[in-house]
C-alpha atoms as a PDB file:
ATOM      1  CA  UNK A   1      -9.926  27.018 -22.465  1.00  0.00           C
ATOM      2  CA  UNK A   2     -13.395  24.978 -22.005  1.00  0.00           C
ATOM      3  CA  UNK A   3     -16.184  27.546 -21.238  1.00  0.00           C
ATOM      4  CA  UNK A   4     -19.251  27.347 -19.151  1.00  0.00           C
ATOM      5  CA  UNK A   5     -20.973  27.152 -22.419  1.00  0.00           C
ATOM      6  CA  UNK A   6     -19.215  24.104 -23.583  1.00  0.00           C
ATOM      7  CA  UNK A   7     -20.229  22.173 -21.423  1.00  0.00           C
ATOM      8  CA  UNK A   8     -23.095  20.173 -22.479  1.00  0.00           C
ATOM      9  CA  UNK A   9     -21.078  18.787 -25.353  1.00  0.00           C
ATOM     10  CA  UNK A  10     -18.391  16.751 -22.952  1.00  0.00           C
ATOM     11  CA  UNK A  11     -20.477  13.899 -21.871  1.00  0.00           C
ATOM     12  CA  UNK A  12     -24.267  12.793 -22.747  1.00  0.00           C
ATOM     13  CA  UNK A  13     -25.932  12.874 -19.673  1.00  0.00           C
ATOM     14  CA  UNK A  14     -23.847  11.372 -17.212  1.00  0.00           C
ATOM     15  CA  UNK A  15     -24.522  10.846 -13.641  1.00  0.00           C
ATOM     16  CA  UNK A  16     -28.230  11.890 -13.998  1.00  0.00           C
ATOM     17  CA  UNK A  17     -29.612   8.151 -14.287  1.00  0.00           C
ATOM     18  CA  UNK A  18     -29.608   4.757 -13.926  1.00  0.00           C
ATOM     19  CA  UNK A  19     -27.408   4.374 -17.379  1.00  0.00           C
ATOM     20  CA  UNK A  20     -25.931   6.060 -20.048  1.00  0.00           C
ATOM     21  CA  UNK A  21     -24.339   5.801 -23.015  1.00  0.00           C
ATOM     22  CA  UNK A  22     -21.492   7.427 -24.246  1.00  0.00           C
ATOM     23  CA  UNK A  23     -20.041   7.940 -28.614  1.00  0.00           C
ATOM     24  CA  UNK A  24     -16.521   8.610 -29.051  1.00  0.00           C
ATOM     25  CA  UNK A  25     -14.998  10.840 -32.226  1.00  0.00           C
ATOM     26  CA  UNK A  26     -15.261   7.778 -34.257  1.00  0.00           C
ATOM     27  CA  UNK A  27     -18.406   6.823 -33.606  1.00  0.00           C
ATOM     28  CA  UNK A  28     -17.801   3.746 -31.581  1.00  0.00           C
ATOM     29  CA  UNK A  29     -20.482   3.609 -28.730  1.00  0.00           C
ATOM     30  CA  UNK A  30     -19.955   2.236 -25.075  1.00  0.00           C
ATOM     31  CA  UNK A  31     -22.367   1.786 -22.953  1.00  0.00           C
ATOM     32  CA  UNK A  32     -22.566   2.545 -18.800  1.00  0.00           C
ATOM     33  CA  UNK A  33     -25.322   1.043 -15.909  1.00  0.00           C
ATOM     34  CA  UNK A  34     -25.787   3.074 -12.289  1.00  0.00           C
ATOM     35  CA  UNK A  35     -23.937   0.424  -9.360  1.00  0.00           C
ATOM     36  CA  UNK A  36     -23.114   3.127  -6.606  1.00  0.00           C
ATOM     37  CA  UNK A  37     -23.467   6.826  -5.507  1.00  0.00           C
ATOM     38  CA  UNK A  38     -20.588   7.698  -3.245  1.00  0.00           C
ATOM     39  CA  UNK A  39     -22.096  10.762  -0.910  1.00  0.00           C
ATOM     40  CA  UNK A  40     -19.344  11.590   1.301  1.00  0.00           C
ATOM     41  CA  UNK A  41     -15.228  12.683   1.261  1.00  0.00           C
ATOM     42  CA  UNK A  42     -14.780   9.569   3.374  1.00  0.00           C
ATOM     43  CA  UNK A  43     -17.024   7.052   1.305  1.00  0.00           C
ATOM     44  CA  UNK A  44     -15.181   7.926  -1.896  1.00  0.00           C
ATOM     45  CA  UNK A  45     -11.771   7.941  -0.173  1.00  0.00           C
ATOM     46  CA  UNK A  46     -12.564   4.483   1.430  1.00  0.00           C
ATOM     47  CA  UNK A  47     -13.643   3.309  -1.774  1.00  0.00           C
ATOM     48  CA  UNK A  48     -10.437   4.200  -4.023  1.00  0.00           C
ATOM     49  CA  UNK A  49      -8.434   2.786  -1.189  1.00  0.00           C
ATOM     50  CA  UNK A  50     -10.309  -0.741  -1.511  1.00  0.00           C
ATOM     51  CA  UNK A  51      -9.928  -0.408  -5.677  1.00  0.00           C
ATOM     52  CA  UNK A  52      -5.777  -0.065  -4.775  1.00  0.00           C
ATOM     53  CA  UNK A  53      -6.072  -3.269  -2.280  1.00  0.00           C
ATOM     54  CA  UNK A  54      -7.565  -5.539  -4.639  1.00  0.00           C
ATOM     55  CA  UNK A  55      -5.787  -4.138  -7.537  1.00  0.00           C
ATOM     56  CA  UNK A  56      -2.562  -4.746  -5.897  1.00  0.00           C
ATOM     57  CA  UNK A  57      -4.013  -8.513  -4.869  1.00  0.00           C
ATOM     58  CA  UNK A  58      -4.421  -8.879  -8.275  1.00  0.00           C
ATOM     59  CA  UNK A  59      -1.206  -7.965  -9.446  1.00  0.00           C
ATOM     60  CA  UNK A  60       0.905 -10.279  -6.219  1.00  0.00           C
ATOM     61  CA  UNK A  61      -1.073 -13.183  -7.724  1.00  0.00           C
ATOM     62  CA  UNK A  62       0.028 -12.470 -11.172  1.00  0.00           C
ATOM     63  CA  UNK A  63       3.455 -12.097  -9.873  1.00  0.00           C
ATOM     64  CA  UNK A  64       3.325 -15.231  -7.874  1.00  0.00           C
ATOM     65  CA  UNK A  65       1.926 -17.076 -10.569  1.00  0.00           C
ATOM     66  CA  UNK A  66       4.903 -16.104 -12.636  1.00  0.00           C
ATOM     67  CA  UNK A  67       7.740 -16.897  -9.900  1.00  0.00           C
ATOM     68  CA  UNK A  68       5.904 -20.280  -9.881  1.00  0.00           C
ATOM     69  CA  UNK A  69       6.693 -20.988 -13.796  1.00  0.00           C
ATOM     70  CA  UNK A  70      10.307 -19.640 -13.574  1.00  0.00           C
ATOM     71  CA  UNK A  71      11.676 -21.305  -9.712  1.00  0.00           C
ATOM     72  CA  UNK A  72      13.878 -24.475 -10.119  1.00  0.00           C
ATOM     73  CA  UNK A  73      13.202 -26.460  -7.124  1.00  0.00           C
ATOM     74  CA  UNK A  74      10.268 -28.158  -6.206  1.00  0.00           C
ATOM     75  CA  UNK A  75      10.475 -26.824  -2.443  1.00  0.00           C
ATOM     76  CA  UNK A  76      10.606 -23.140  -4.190  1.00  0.00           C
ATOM     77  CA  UNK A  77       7.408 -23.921  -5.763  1.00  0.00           C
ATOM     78  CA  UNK A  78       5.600 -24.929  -2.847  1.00  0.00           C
ATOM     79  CA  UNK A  79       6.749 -22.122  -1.052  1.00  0.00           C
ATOM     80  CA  UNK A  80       4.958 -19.768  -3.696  1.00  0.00           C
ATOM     81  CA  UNK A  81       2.164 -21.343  -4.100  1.00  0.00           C
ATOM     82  CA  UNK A  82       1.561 -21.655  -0.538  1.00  0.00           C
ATOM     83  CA  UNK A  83       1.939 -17.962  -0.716  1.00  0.00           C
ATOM     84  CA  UNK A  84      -0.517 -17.947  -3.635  1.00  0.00           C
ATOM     85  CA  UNK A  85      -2.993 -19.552  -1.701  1.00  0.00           C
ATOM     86  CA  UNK A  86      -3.584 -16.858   1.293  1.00  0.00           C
ATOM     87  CA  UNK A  87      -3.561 -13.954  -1.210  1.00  0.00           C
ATOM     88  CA  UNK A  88      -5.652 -15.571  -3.413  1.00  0.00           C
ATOM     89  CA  UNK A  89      -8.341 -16.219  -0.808  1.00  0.00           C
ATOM     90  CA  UNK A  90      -7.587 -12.542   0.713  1.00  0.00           C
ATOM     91  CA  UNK A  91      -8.280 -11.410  -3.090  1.00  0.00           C
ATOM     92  CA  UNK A  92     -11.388 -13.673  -3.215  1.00  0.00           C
ATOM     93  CA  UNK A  93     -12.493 -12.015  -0.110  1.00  0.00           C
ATOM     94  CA  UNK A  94     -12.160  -8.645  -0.418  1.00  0.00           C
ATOM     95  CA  UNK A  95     -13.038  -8.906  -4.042  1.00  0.00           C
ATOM     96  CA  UNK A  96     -16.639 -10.743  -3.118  1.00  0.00           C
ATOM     97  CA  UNK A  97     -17.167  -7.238  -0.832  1.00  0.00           C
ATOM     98  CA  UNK A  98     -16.378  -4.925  -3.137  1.00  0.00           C
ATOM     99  CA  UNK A  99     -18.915  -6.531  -5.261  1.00  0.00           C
ATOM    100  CA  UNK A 100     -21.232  -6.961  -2.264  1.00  0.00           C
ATOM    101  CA  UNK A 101     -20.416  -2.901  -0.751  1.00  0.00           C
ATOM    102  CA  UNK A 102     -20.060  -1.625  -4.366  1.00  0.00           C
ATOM    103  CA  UNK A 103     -21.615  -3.391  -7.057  1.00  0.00           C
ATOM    104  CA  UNK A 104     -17.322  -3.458  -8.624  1.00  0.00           C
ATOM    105  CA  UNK A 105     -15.675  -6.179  -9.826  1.00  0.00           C
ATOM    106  CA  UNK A 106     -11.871  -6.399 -10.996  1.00  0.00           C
ATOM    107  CA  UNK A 107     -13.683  -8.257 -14.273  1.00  0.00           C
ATOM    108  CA  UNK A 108     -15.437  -4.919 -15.546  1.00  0.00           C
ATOM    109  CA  UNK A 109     -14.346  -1.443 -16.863  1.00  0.00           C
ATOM    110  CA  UNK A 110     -15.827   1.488 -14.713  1.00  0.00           C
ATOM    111  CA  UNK A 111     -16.281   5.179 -14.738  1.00  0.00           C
ATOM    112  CA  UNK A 112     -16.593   7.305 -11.868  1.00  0.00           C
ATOM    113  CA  UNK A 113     -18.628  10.194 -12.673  1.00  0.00           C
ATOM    114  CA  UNK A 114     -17.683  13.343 -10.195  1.00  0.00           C
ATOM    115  CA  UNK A 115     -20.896  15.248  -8.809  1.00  0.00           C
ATOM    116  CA  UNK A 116     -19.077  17.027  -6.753  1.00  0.00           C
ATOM    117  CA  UNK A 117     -14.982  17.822  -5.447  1.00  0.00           C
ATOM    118  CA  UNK A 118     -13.230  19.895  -3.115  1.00  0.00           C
ATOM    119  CA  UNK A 119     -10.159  21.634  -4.513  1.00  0.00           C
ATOM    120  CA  UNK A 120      -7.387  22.090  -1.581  1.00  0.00           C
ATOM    121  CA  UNK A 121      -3.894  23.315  -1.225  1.00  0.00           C
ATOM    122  CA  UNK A 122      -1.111  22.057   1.036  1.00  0.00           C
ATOM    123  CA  UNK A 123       0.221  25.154   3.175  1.00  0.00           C
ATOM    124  CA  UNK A 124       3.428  25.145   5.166  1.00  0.00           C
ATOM    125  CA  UNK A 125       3.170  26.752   9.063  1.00  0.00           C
ATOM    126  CA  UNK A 126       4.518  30.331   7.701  1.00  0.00           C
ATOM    127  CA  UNK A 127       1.064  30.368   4.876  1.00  0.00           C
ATOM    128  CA  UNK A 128      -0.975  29.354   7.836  1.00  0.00           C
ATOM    129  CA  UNK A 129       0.013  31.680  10.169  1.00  0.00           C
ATOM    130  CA  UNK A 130      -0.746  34.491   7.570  1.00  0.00           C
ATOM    131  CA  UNK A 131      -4.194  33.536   6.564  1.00  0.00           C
ATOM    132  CA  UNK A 132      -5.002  33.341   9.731  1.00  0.00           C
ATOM    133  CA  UNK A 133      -4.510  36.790  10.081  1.00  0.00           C
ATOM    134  CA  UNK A 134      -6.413  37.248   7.633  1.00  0.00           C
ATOM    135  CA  UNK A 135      -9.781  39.345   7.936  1.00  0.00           C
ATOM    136  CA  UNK A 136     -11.524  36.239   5.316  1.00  0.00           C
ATOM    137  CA  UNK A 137      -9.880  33.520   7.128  1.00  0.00           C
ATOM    138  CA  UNK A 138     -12.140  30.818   7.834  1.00  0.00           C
ATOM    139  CA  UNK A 139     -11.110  27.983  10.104  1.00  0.00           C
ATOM    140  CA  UNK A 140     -13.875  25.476   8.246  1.00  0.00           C
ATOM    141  CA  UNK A 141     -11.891  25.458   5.210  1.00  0.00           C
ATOM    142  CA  UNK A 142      -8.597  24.087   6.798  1.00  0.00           C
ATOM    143  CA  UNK A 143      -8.249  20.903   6.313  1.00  0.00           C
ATOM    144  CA  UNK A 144      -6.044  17.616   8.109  1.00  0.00           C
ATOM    145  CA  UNK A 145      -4.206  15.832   5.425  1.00  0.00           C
ATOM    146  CA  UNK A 146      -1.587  13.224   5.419  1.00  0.00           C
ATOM    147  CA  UNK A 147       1.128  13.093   8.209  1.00  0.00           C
ATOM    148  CA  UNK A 148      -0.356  16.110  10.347  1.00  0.00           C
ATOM    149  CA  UNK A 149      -0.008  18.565   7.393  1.00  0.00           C
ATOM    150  CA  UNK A 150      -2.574  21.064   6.613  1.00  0.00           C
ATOM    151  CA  UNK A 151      -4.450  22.361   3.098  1.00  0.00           C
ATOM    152  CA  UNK A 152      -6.547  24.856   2.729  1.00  0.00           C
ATOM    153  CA  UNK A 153      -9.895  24.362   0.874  1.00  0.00           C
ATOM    154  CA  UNK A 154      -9.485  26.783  -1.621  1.00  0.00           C
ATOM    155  CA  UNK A 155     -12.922  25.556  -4.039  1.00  0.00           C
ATOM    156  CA  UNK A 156     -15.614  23.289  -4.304  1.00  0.00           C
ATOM    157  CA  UNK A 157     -16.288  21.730  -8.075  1.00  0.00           C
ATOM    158  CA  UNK A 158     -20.031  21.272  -8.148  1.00  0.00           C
ATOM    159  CA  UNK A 159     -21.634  19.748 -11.583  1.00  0.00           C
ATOM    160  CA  UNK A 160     -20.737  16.910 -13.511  1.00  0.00           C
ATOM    161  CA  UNK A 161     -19.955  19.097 -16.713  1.00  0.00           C
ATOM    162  CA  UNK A 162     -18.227  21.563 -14.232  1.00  0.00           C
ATOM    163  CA  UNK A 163     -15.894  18.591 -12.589  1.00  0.00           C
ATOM    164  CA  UNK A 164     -15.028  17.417 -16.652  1.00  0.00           C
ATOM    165  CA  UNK A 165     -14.559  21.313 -17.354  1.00  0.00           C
ATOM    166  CA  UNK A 166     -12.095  22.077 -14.328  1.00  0.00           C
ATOM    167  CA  UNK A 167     -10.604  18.659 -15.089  1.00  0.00           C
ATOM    168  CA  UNK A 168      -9.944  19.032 -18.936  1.00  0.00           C
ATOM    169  CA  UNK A 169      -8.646  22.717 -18.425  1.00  0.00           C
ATOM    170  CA  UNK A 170      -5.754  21.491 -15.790  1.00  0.00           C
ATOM    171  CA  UNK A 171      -4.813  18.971 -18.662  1.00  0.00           C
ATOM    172  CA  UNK A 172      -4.642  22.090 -20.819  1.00  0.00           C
ATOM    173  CA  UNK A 173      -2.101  24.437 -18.939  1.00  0.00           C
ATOM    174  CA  UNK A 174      -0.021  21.186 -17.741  1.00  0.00           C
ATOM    175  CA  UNK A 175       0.261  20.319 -21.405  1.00  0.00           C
ATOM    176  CA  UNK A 176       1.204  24.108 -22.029  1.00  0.00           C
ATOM    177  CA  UNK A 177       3.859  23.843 -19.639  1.00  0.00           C
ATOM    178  CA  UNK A 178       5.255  20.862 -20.909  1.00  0.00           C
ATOM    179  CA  UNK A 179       5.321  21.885 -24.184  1.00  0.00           C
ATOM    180  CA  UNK A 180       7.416  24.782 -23.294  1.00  0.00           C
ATOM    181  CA  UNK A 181       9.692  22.831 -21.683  1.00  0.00           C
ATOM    182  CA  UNK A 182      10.294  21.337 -25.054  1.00  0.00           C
ATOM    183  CA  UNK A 183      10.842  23.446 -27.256  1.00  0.00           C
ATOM    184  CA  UNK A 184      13.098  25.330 -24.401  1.00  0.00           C
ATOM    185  CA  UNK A 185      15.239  21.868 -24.571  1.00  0.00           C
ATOM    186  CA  UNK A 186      14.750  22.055 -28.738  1.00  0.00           C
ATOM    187  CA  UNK A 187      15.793  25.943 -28.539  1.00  0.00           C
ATOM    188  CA  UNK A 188      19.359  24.249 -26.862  1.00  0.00           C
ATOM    189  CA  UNK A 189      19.747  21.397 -29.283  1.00  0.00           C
ATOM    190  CA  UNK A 190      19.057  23.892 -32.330  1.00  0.00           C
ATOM    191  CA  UNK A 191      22.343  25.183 -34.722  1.00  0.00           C
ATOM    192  CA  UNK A 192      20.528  26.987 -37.303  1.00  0.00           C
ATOM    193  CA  UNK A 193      19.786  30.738 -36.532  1.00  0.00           C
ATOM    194  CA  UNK A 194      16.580  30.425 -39.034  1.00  0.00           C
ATOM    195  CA  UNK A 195      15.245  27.705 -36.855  1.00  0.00           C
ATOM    196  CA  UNK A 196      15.939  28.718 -33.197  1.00  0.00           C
ATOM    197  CA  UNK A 197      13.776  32.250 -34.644  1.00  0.00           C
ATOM    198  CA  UNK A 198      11.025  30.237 -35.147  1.00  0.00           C
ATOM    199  CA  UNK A 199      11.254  28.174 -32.050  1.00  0.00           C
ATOM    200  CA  UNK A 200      11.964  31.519 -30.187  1.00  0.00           C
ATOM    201  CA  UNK A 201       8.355  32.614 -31.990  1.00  0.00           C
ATOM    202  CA  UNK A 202       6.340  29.600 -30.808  1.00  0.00           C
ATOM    203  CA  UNK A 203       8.082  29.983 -27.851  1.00  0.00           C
ATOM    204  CA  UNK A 204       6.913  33.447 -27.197  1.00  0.00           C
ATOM    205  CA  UNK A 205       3.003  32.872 -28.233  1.00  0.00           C
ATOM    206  CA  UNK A 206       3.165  29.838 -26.291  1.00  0.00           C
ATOM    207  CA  UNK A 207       3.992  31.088 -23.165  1.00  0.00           C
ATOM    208  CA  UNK A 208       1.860  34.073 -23.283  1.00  0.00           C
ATOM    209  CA  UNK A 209      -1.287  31.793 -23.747  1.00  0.00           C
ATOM    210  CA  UNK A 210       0.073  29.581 -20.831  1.00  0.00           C
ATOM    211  CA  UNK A 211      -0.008  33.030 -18.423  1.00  0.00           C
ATOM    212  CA  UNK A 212      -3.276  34.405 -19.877  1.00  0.00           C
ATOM    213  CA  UNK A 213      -5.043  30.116 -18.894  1.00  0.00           C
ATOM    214  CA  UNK A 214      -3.071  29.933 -15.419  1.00  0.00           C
ATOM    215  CA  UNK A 215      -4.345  33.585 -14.362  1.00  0.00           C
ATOM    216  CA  UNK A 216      -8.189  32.074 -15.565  1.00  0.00           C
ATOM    217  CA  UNK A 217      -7.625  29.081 -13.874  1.00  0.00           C
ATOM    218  CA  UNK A 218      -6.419  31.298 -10.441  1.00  0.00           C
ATOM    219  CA  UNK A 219      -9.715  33.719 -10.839  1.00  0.00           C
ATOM    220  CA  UNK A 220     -12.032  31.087 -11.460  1.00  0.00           C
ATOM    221  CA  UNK A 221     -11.140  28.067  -9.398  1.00  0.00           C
ATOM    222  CA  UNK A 222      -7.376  29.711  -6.959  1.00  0.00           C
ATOM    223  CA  UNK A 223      -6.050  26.751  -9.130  1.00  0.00           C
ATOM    224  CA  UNK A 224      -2.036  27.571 -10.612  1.00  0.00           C
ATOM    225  CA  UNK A 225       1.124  25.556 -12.253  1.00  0.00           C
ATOM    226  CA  UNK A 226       3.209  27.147  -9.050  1.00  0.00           C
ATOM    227  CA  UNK A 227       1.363  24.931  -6.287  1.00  0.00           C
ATOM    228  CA  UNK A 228       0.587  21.169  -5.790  1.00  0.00           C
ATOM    229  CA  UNK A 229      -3.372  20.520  -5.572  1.00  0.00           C
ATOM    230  CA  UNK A 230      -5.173  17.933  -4.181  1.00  0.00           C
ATOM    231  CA  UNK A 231      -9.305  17.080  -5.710  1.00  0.00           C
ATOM    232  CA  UNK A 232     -11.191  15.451  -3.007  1.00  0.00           C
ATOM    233  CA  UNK A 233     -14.167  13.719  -4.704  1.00  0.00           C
ATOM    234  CA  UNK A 234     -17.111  14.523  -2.140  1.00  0.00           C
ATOM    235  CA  UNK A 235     -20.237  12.890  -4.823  1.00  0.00           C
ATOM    236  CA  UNK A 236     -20.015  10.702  -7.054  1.00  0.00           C
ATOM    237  CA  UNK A 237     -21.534   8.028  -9.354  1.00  0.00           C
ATOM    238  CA  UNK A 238     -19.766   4.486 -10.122  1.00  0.00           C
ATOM    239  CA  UNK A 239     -21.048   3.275 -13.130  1.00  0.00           C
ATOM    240  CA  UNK A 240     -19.955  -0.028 -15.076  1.00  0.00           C
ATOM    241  CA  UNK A 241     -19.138  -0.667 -18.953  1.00  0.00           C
ATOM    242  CA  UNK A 242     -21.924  -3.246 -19.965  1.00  0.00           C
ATOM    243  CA  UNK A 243     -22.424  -4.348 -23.426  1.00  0.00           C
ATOM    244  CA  UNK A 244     -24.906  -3.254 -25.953  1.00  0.00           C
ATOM    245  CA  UNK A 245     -27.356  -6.525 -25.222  1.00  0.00           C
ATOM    246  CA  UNK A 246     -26.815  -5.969 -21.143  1.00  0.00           C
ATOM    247  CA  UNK A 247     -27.646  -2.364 -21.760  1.00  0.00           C
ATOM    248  CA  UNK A 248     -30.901  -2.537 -24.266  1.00  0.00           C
ATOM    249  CA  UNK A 249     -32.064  -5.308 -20.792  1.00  0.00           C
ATOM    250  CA  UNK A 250     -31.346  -2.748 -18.262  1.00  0.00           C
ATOM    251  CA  UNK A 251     -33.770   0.077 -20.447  1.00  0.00           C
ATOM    252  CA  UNK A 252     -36.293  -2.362 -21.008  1.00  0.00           C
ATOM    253  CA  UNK A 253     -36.375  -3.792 -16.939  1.00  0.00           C
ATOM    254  CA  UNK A 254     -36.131   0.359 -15.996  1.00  0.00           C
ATOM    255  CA  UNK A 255     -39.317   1.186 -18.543  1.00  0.00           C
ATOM    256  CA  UNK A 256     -41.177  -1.742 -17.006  1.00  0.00           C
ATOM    257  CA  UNK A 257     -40.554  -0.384 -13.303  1.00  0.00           C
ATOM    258  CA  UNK A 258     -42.249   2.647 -14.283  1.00  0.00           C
ATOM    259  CA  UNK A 259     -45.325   1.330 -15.211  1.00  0.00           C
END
């Protein structure tokens, strides 16, 4: 699994400026400029819901736009594009105050860099009742969720490198676990006895890594394969793919600012 040690060889500085820029394994470079901190549960929750709404706008106009080509009569046509009309101008809207609110646009790539996340459970009444028994319980880290349902706020992610850390090692053990699954479903396809010995083998070494990374990830973050999580994003940085010209403008505007 990713170590504390590791991680200042995830990202290149991300999150702790105005702009950044990032080289992949092959050497191809992309480049990244600061357009909103999100401080706040709330502000980032508000946020991805307003990404969804335009997103979706997006997508009904696309889908309109289509119907359009493919409908028969001309009364058909009207219809949709009367349609097309009010969710174009709701799009135009809400798309001019995301820009406004956000510095986003649907025309740009973007990359939220997390500062900062909450790490909470869902707990049925029985699980509640018990920690509240507890002698540790604390009623600060229950938390109101969807539909009147409850988690409990089992860690908080701080660190950019931490967030990418906790983030790359979930990918890990769900990847574990799904590879198990396969060659569980290969071990019941398999005829040959040589074959299903080895599958058994890879099997066996598989799973005991998979155990030995879910009991880390339980010590070090309460995180484990047998529960649903939800990460709350409570900081965070929005930043915005720019190309290599917009970016060498952005340095040169920044190094003037300081003078």
């Amino acid at each position: 699994m990713t170590k504390e040690k590791d991680k200042d060889a995830i990202l290149s500085n991300p999150g702790e400026g105005d702009f950044f820029e990032q080289t992949d394994a092959q050497g191809n470079k992309a480049h990244f400029v600061l357009v909103c901190a999100l401080n706040d549960v709330e502000a980032n929750r508000n946020f991805q819901n307003n990404v969804r709404i335009v997103q979706a706008q997006r997508d009904e106009c696309r889908k309109l736009n289509e119907r359009i080509q493919s409908a028969f009569t001309a009364s058909e046509k009207e219809a949709l594009a009367k349609a097309l009309g009010t969710v174009e101008t709701k799009l135009k809207e809400n798309h001019e105050l995301m820009n406004k609110t956000y510095g986003f646009s649907l025309m740009r790539n973007y990359q939220m860099v997390i500062e900062q996340a909450r790490l909470l459970t869902q707990i049925s009444d029985e699980e509640l009742t018990k920690a509240k028994a507890s002698a540790d319980f604390k009623a600060e880290n229950l938390v109101d969720i969807a539909d009147g349902k409850k988690a409990m706020h089992i860690a908080t992610i701080k660190g950019v490198a931490e967030n990418q850390i906790f983030q790359q090692n979930v990918n890990l053990v769900r990847y574990q676990r799904e590879r198990l699954r396969q060659l569980n479903t290969a071990l019941g396809q398999t005829q040959e006895e040589a074959e299903k010995a080895k599958i058994q083998e890879e099997m066996k070494k598989s799973e005991e890594t998979l155990i030995k990374n879910n009991d880390e990830m339980v010590k070090r973050y309460g995180y484990s394969l047998m529960r649903d999580y939800i990460l709350e994003i409570e900081k965070a940085k929005l930043y915005a793919a720019i190309t290599a010209e917009e970016f060498e403008k952005v340095k040169e505007e920044k190094a003037k600012a300081k003078k």
